[in-house]
C-alpha atoms as a PDB file:
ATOM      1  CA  UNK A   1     -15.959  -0.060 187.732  1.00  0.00           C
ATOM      2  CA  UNK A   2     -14.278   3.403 188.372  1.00  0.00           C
ATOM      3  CA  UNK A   3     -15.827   6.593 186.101  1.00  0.00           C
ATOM      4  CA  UNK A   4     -13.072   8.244 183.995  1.00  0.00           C
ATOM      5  CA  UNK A   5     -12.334  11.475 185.306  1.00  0.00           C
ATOM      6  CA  UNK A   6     -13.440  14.691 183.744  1.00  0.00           C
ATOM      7  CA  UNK A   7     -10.348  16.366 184.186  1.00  0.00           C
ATOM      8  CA  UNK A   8      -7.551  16.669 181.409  1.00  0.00           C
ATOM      9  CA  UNK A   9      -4.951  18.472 182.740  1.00  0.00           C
ATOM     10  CA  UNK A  10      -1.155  18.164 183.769  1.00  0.00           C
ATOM     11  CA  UNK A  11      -1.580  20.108 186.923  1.00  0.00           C
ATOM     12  CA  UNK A  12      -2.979  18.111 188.971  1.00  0.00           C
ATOM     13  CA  UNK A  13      -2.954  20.387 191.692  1.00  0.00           C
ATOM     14  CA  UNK A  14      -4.530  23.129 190.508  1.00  0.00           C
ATOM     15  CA  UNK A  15      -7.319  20.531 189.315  1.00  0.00           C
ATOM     16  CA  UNK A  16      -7.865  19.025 192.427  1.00  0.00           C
ATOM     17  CA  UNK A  17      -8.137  22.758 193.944  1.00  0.00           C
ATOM     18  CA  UNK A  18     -11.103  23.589 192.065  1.00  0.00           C
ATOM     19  CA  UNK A  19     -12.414  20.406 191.771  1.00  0.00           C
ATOM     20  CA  UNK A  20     -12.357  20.319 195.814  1.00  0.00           C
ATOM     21  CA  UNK A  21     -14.647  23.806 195.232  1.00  0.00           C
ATOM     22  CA  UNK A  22     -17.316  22.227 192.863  1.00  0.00           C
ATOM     23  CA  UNK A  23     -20.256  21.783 193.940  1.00  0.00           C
ATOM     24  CA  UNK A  24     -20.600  18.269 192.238  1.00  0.00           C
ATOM     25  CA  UNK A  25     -17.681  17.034 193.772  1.00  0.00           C
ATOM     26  CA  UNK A  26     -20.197  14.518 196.534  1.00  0.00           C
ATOM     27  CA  UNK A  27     -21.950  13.631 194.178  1.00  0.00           C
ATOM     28  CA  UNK A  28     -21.686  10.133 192.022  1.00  0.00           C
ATOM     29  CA  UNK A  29     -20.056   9.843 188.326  1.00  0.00           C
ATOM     30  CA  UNK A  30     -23.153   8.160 187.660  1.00  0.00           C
ATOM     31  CA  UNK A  31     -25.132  11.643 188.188  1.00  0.00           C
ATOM     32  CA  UNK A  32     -22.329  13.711 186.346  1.00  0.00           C
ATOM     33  CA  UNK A  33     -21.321  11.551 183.387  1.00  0.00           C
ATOM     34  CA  UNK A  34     -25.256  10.973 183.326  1.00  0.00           C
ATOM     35  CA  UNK A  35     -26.615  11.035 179.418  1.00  0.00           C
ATOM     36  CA  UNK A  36     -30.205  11.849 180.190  1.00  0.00           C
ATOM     37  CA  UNK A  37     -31.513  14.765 181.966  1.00  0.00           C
ATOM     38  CA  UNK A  38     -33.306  13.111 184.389  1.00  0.00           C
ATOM     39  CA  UNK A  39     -30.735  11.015 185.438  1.00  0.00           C
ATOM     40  CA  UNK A  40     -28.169  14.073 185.466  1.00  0.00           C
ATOM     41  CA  UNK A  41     -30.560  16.488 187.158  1.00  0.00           C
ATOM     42  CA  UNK A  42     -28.972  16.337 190.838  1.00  0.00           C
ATOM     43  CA  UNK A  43     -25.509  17.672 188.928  1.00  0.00           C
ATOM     44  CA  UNK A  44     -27.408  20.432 187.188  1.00  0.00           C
ATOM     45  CA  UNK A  45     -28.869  21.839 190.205  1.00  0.00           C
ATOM     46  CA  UNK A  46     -25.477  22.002 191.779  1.00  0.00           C
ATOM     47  CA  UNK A  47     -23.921  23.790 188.922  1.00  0.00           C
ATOM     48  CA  UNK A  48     -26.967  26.355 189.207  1.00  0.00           C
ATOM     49  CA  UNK A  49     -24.994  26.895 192.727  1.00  0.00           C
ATOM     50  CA  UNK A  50     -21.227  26.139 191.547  1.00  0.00           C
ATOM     51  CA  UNK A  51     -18.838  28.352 191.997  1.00  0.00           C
ATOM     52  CA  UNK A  52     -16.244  26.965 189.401  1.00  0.00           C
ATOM     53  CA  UNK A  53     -18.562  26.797 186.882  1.00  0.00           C
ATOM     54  CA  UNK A  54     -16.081  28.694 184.296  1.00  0.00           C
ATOM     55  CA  UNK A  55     -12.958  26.441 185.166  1.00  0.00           C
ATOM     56  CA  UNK A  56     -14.661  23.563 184.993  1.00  0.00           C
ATOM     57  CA  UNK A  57     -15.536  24.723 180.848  1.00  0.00           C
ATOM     58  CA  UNK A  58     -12.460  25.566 180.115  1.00  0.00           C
ATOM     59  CA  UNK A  59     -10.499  21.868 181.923  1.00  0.00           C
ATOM     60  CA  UNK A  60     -13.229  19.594 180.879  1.00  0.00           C
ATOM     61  CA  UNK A  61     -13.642  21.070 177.621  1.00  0.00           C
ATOM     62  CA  UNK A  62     -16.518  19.381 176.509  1.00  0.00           C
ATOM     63  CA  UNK A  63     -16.978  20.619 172.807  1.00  0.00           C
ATOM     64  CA  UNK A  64     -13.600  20.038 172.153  1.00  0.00           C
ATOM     65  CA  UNK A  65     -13.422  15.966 173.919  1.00  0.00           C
ATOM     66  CA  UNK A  66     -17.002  14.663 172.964  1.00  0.00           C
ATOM     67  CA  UNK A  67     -17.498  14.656 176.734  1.00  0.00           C
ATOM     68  CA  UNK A  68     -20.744  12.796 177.972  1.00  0.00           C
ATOM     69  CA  UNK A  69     -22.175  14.384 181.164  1.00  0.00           C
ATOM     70  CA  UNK A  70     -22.547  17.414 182.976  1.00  0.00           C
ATOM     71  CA  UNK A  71     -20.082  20.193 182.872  1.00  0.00           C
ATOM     72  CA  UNK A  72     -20.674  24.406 183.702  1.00  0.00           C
ATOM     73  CA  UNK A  73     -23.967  24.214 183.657  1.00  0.00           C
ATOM     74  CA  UNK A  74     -25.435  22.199 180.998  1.00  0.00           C
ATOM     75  CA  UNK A  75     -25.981  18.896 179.972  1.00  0.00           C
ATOM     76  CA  UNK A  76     -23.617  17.529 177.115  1.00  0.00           C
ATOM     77  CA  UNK A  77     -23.903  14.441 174.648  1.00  0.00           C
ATOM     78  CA  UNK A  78     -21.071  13.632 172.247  1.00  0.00           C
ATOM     79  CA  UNK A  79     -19.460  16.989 173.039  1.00  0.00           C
ATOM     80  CA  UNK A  80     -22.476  18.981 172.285  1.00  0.00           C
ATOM     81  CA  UNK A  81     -24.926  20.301 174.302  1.00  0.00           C
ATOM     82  CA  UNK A  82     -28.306  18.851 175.413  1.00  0.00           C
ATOM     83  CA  UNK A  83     -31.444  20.411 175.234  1.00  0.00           C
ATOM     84  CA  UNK A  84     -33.209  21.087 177.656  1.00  0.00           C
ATOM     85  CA  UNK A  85     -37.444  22.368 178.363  1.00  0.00           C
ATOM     86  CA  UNK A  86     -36.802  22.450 174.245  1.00  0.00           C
ATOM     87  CA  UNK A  87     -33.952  25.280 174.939  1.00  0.00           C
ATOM     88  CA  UNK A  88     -30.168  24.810 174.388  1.00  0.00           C
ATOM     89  CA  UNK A  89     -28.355  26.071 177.328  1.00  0.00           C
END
């Protein structure tokens, strides 16, 4: 069963640029659409390292589309997000 993708967007091309840049993009939807921190921690360390940290934010949108998973940085649950070592970040 395929993951849905993170990205809302209608250009597609510009998505797929950045996207190409992330530094999740090896790793499985099963690590970034991950609910619990430990099962999401692989896609945390490689935002610590991303370099499209901000455009992923703003295209995945995760406050705004009750996203699940991990998106710029943190770890988000029903569009809000997780936290972590008792810290939101």
């Amino acid at each position: 069963m395929s993951e849905p993708s993170a990205v809302h967007t209608t250009d597609a091309g510009e998505a797929s640029g950045w996207r190409r840049s992330a530094a999740c993009s090896g790793l499985s939807p099963a690590v970034v659409f991950a609910r619990r921190a430990a099962d999401a921690a692989p896609a945390l360390r490689a935002c610590a390292r991303c370099p499209v940290q901000r455009q992923c934010e703003e295209t995945v949108a995760p406050a705004d589309t009750w996203f699940d998973g991990v998106s710029a940085g943190r770890l988000w649950r029903n569009g809000q997000p997780v936290a972590l070592d008792g810290t939101h970040r």
